[in-house]
PDB file of N, CA and C in Angstrom:
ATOM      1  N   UNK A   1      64.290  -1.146  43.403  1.00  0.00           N
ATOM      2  CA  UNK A   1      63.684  -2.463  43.412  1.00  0.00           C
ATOM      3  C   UNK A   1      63.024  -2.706  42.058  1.00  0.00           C
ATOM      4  N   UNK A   2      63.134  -3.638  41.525  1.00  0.00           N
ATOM      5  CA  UNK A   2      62.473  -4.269  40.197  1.00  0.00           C
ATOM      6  C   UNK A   2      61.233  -4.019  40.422  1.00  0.00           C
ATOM      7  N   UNK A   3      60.398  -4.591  38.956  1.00  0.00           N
ATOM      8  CA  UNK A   3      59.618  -4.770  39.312  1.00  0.00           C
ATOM      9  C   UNK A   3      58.920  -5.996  38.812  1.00  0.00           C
ATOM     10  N   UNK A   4      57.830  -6.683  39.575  1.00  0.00           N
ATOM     11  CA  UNK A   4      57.375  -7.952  39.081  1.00  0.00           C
ATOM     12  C   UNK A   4      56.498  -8.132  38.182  1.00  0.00           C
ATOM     13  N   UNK A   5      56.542  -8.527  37.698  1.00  0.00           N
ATOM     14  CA  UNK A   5      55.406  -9.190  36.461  1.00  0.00           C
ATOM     15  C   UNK A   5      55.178 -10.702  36.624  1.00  0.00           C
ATOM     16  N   UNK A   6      54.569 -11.013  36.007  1.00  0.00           N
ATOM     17  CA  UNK A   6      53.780 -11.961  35.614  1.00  0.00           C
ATOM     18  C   UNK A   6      53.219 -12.624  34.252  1.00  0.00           C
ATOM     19  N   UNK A   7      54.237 -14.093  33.913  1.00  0.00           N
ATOM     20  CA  UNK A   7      54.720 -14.301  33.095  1.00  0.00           C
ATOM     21  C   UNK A   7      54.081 -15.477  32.653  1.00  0.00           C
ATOM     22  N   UNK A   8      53.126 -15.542  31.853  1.00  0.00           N
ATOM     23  CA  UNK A   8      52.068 -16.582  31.452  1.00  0.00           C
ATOM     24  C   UNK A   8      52.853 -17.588  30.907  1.00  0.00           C
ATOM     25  N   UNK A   9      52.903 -19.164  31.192  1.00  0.00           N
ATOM     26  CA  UNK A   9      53.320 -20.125  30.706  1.00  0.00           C
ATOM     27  C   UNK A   9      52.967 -20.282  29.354  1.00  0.00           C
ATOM     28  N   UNK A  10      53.455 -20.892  28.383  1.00  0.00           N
ATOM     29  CA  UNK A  10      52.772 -21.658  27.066  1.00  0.00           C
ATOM     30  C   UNK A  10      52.087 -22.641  27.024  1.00  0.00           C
ATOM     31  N   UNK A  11      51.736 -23.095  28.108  1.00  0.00           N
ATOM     32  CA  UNK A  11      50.824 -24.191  28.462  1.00  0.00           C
ATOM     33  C   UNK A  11      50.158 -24.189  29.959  1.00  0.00           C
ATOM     34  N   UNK A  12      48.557 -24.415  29.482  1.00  0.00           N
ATOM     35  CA  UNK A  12      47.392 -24.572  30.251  1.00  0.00           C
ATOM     36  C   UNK A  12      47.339 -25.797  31.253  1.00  0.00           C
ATOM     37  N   UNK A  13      47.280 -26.178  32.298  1.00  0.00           N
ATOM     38  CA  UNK A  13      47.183 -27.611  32.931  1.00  0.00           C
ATOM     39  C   UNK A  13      45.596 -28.369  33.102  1.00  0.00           C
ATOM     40  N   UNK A  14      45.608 -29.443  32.577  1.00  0.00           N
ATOM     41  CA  UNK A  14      44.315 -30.322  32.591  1.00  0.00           C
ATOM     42  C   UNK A  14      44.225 -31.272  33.742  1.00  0.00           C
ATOM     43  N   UNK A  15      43.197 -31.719  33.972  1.00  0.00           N
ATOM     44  CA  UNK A  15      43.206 -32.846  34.850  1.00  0.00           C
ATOM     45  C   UNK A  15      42.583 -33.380  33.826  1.00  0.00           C
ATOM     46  N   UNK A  16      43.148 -34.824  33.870  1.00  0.00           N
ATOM     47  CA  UNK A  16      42.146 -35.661  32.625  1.00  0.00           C
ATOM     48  C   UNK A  16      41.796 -36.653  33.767  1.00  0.00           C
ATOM     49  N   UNK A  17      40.056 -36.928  34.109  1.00  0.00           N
ATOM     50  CA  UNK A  17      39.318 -37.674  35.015  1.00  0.00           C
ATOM     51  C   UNK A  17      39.677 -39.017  34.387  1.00  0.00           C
ATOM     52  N   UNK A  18      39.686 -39.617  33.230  1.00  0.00           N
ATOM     53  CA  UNK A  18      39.978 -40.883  32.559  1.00  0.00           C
ATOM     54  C   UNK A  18      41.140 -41.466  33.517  1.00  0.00           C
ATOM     55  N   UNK A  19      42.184 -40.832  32.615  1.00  0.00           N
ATOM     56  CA  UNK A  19      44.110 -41.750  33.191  1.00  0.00           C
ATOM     57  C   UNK A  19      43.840 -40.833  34.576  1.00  0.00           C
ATOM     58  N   UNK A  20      43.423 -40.299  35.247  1.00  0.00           N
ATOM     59  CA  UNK A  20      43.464 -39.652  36.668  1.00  0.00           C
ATOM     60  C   UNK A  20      45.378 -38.815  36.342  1.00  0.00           C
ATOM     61  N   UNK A  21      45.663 -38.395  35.723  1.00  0.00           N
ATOM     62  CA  UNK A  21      46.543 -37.459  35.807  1.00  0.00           C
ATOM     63  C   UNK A  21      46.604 -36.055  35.415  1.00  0.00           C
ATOM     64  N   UNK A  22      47.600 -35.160  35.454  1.00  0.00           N
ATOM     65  CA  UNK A  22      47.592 -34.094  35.100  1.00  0.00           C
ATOM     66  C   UNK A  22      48.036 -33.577  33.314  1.00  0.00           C
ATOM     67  N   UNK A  23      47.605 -33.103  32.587  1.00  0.00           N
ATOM     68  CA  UNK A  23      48.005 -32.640  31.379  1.00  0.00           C
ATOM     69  C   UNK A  23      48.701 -31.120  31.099  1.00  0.00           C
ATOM     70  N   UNK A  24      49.265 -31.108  30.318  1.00  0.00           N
ATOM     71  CA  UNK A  24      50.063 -30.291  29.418  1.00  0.00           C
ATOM     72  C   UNK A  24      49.129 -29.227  28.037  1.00  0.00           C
ATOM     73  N   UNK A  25      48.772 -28.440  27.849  1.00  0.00           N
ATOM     74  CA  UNK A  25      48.036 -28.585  26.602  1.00  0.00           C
ATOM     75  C   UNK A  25      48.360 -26.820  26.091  1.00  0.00           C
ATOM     76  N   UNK A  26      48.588 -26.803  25.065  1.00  0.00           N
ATOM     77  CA  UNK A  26      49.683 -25.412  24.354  1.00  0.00           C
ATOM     78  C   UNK A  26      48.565 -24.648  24.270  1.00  0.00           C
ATOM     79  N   UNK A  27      48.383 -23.080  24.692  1.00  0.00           N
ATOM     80  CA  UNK A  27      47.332 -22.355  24.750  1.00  0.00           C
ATOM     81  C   UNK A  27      46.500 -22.206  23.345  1.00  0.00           C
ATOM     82  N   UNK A  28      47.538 -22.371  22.177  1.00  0.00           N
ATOM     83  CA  UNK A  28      46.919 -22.670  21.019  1.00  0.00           C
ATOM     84  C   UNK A  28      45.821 -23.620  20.877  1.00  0.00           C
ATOM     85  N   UNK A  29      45.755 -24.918  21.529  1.00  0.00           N
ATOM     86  CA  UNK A  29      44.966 -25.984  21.453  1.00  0.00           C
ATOM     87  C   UNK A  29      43.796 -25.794  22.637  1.00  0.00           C
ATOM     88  N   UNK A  30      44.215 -24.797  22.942  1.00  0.00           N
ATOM     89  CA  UNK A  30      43.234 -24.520  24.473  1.00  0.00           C
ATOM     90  C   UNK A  30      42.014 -24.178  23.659  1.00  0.00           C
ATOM     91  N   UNK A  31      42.264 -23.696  22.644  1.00  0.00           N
ATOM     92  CA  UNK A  31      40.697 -23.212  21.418  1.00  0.00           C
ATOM     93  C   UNK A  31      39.998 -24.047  21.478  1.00  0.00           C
ATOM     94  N   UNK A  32      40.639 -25.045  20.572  1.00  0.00           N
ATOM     95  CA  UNK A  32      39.662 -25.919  20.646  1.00  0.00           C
ATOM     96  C   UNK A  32      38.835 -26.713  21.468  1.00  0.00           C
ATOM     97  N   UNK A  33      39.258 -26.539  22.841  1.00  0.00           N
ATOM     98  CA  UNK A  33      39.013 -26.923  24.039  1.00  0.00           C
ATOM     99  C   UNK A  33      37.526 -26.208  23.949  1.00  0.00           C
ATOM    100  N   UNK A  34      37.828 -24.987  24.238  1.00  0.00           N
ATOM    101  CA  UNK A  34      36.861 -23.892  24.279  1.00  0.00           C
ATOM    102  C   UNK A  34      35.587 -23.907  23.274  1.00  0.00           C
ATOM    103  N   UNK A  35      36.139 -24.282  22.300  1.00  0.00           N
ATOM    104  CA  UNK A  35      34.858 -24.052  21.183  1.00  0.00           C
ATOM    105  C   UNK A  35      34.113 -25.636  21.505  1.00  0.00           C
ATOM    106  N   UNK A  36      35.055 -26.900  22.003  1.00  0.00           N
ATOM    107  CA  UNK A  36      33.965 -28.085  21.972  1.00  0.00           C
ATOM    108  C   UNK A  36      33.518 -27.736  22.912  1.00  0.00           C
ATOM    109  N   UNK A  37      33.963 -27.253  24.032  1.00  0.00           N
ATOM    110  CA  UNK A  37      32.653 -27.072  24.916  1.00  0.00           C
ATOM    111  C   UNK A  37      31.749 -26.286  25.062  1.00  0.00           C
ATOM    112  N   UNK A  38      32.225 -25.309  24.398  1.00  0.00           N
ATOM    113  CA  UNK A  38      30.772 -24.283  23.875  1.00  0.00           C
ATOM    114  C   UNK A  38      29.632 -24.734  22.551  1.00  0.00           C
ATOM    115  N   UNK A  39      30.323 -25.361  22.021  1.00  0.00           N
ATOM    116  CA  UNK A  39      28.973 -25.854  20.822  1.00  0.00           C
ATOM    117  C   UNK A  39      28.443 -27.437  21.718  1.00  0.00           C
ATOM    118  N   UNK A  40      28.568 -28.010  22.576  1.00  0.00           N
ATOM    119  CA  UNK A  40      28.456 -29.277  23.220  1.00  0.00           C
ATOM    120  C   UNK A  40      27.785 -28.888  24.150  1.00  0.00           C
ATOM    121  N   UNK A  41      28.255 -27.894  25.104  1.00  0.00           N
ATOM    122  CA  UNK A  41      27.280 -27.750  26.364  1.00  0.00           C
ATOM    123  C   UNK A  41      26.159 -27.965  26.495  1.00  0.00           C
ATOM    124  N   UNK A  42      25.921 -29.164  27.405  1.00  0.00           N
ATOM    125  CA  UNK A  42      24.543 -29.248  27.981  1.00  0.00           C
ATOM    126  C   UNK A  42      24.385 -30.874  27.297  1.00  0.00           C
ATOM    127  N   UNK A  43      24.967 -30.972  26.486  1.00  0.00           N
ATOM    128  CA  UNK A  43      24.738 -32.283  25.149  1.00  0.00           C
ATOM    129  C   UNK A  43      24.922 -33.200  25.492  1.00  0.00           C
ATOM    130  N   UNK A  44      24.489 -34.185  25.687  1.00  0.00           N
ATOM    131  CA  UNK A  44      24.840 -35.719  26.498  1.00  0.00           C
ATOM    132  C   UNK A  44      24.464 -36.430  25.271  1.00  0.00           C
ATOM    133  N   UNK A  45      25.041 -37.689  24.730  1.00  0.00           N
ATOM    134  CA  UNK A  45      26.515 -38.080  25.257  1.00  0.00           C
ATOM    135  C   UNK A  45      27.704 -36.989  24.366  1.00  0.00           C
ATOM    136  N   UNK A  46      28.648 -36.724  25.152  1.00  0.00           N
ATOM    137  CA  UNK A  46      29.489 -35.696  24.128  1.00  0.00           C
ATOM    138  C   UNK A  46      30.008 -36.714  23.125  1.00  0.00           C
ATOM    139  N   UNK A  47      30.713 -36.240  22.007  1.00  0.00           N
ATOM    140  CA  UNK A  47      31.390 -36.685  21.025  1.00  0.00           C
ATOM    141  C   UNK A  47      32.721 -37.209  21.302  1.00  0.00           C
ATOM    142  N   UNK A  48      33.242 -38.076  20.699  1.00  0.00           N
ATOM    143  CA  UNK A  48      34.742 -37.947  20.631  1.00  0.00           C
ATOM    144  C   UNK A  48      35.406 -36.813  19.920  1.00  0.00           C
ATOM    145  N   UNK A  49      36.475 -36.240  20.475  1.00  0.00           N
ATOM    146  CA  UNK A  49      37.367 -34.878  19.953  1.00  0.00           C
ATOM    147  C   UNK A  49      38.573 -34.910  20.919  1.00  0.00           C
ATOM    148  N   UNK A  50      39.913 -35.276  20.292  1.00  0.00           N
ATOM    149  CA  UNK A  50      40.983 -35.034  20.978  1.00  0.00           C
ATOM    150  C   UNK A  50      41.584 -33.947  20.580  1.00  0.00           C
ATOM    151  N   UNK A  51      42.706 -33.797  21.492  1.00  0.00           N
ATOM    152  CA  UNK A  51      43.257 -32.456  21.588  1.00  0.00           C
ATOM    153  C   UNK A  51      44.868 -33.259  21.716  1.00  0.00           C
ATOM    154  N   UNK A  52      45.820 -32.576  21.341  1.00  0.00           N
ATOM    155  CA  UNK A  52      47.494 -33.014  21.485  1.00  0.00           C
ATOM    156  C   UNK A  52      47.638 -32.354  22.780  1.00  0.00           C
ATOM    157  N   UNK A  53      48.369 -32.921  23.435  1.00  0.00           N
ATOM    158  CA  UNK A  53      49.556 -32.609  24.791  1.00  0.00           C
ATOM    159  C   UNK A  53      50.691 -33.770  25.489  1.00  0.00           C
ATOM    160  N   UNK A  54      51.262 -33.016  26.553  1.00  0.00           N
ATOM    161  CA  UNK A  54      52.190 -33.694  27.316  1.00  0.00           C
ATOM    162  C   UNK A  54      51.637 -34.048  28.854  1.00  0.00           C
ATOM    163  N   UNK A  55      51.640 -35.352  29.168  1.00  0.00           N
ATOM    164  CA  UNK A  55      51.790 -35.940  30.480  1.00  0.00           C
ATOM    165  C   UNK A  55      52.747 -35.170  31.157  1.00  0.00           C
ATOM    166  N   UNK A  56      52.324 -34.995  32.793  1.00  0.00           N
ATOM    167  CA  UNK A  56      53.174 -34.595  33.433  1.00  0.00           C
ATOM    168  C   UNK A  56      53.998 -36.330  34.266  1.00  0.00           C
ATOM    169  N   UNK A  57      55.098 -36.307  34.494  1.00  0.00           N
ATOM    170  CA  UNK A  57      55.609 -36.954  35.769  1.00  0.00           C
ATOM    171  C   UNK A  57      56.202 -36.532  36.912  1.00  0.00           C
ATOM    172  N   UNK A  58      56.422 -37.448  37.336  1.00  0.00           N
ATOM    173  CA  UNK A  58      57.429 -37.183  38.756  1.00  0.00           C
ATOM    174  C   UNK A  58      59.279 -37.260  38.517  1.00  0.00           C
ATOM    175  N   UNK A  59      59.331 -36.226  39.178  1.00  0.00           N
ATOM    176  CA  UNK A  59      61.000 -35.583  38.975  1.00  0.00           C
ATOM    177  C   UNK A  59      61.727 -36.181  39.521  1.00  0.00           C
ATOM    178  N   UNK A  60      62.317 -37.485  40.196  1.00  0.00           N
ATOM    179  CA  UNK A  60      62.897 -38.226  41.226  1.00  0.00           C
ATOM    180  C   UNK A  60      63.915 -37.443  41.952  1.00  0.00           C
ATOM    181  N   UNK A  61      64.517 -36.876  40.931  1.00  0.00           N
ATOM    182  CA  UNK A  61      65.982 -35.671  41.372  1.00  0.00           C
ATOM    183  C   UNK A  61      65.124 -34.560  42.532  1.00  0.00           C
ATOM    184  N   UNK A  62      63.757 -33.927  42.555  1.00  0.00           N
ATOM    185  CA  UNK A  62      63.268 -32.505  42.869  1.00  0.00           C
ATOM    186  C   UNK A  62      62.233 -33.050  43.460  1.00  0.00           C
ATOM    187  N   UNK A  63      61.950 -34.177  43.471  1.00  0.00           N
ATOM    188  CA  UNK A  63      60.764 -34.685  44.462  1.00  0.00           C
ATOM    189  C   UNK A  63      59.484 -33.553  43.682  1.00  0.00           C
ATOM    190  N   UNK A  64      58.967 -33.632  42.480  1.00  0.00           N
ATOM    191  CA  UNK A  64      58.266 -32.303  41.890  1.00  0.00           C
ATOM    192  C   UNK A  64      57.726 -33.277  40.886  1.00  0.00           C
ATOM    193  N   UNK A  65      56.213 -32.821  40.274  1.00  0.00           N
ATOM    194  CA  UNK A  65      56.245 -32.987  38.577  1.00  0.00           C
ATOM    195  C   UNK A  65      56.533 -31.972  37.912  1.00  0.00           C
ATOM    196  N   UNK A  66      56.545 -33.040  36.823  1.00  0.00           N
ATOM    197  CA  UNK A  66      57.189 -31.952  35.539  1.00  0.00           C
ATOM    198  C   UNK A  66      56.730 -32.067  34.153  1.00  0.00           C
ATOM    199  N   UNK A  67      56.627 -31.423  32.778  1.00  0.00           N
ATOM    200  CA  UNK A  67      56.005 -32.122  31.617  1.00  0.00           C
ATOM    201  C   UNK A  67      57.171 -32.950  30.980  1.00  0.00           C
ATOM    202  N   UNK A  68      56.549 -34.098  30.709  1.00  0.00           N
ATOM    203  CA  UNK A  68      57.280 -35.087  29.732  1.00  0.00           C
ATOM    204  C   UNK A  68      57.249 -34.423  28.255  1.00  0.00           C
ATOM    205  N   UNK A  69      58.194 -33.710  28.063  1.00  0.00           N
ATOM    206  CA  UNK A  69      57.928 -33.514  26.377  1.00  0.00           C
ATOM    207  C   UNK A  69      58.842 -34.614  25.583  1.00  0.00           C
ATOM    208  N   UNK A  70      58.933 -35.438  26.339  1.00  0.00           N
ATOM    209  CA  UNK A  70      59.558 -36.966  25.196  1.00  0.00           C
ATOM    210  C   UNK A  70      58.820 -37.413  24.265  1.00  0.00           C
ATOM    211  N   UNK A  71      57.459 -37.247  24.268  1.00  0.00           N
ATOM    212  CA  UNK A  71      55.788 -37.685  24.134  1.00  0.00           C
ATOM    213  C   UNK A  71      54.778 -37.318  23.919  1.00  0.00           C
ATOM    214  N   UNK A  72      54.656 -36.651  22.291  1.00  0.00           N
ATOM    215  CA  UNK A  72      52.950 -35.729  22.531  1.00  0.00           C
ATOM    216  C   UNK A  72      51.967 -36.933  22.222  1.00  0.00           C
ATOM    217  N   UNK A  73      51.065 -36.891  23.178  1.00  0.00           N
ATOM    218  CA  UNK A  73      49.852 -37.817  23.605  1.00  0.00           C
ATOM    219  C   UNK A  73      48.788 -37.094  22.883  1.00  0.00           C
ATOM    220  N   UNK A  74      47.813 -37.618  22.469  1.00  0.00           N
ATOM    221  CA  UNK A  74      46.285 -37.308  22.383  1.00  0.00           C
ATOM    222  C   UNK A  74      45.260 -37.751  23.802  1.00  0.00           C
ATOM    223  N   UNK A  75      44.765 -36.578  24.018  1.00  0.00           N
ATOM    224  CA  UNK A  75      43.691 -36.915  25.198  1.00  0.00           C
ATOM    225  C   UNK A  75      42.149 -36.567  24.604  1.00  0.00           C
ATOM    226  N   UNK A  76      41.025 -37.106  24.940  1.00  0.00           N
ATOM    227  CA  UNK A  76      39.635 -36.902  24.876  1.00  0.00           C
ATOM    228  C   UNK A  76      39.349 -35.755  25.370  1.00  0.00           C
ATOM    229  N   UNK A  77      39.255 -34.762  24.852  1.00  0.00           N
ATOM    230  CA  UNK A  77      38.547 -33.444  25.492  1.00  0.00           C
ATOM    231  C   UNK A  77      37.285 -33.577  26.547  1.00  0.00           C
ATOM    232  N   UNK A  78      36.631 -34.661  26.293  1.00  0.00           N
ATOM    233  CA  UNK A  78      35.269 -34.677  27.188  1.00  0.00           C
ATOM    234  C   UNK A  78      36.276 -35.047  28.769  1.00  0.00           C
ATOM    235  N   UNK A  79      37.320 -35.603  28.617  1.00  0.00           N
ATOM    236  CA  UNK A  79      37.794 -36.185  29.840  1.00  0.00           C
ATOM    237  C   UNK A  79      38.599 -35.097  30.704  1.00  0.00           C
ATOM    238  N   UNK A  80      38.596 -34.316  29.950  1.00  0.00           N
ATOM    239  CA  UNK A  80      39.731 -32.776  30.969  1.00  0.00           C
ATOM    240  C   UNK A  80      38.706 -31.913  30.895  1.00  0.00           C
ATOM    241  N   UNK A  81      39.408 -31.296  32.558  1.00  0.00           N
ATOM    242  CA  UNK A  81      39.044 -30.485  33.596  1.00  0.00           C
ATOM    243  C   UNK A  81      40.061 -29.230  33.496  1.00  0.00           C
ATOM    244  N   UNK A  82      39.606 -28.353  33.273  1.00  0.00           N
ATOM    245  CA  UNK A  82      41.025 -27.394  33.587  1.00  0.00           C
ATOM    246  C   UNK A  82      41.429 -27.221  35.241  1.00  0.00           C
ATOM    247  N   UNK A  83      42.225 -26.935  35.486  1.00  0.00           N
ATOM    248  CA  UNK A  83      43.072 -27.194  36.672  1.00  0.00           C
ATOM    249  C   UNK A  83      43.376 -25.227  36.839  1.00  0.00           C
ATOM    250  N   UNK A  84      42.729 -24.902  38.323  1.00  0.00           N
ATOM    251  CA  UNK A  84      43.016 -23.168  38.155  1.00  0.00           C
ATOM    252  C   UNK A  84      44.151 -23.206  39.190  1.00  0.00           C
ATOM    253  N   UNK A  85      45.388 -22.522  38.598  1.00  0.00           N
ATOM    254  CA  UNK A  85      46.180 -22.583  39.261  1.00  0.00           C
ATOM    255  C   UNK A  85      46.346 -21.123  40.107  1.00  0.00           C
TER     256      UNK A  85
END
């Protein structure tokens, strides 16, 4: 019998509270995620700071979402949630 592993995607999933959808965002850019909210924490009002990613949609064929990479978007970091999958 094989054996299984566990195979980390290249991308992190966001909820962005703003557009109410799900995001895309390359673990590379996940840094910066990390560092605005560590030098920000606690800080009201946060700053503007975007981050690049892909919208997810709906798959019509798989009844599923999926990432749109037709489209790298900028989202507001203050507006995403990470999503624990």
């Amino acid at each position: 019998m094989g054996i299984l592993r566990n195979i980390k995607s290249d991308y992190e999933i966001y909820e962005n509270e703003n557009l109410q959808c799900l995001v895309a965002i390359e673990r590379n850019d996940c840094k910066q995620i990390k560092a605005y909210r560590k030098k920000y924490k606690g800080k009201e009002p946060l700053p503007s700071q975007t981050v690049e990613g892909y919208k997810f949609v709906m798959d019509e064929e798989f009844k599923s979402l999926k990432i749109d990479f037709s489209e790298k978007l900028q989202f507001e970091i203050k507006d995403l949630v990470n999503v624990k999958g």
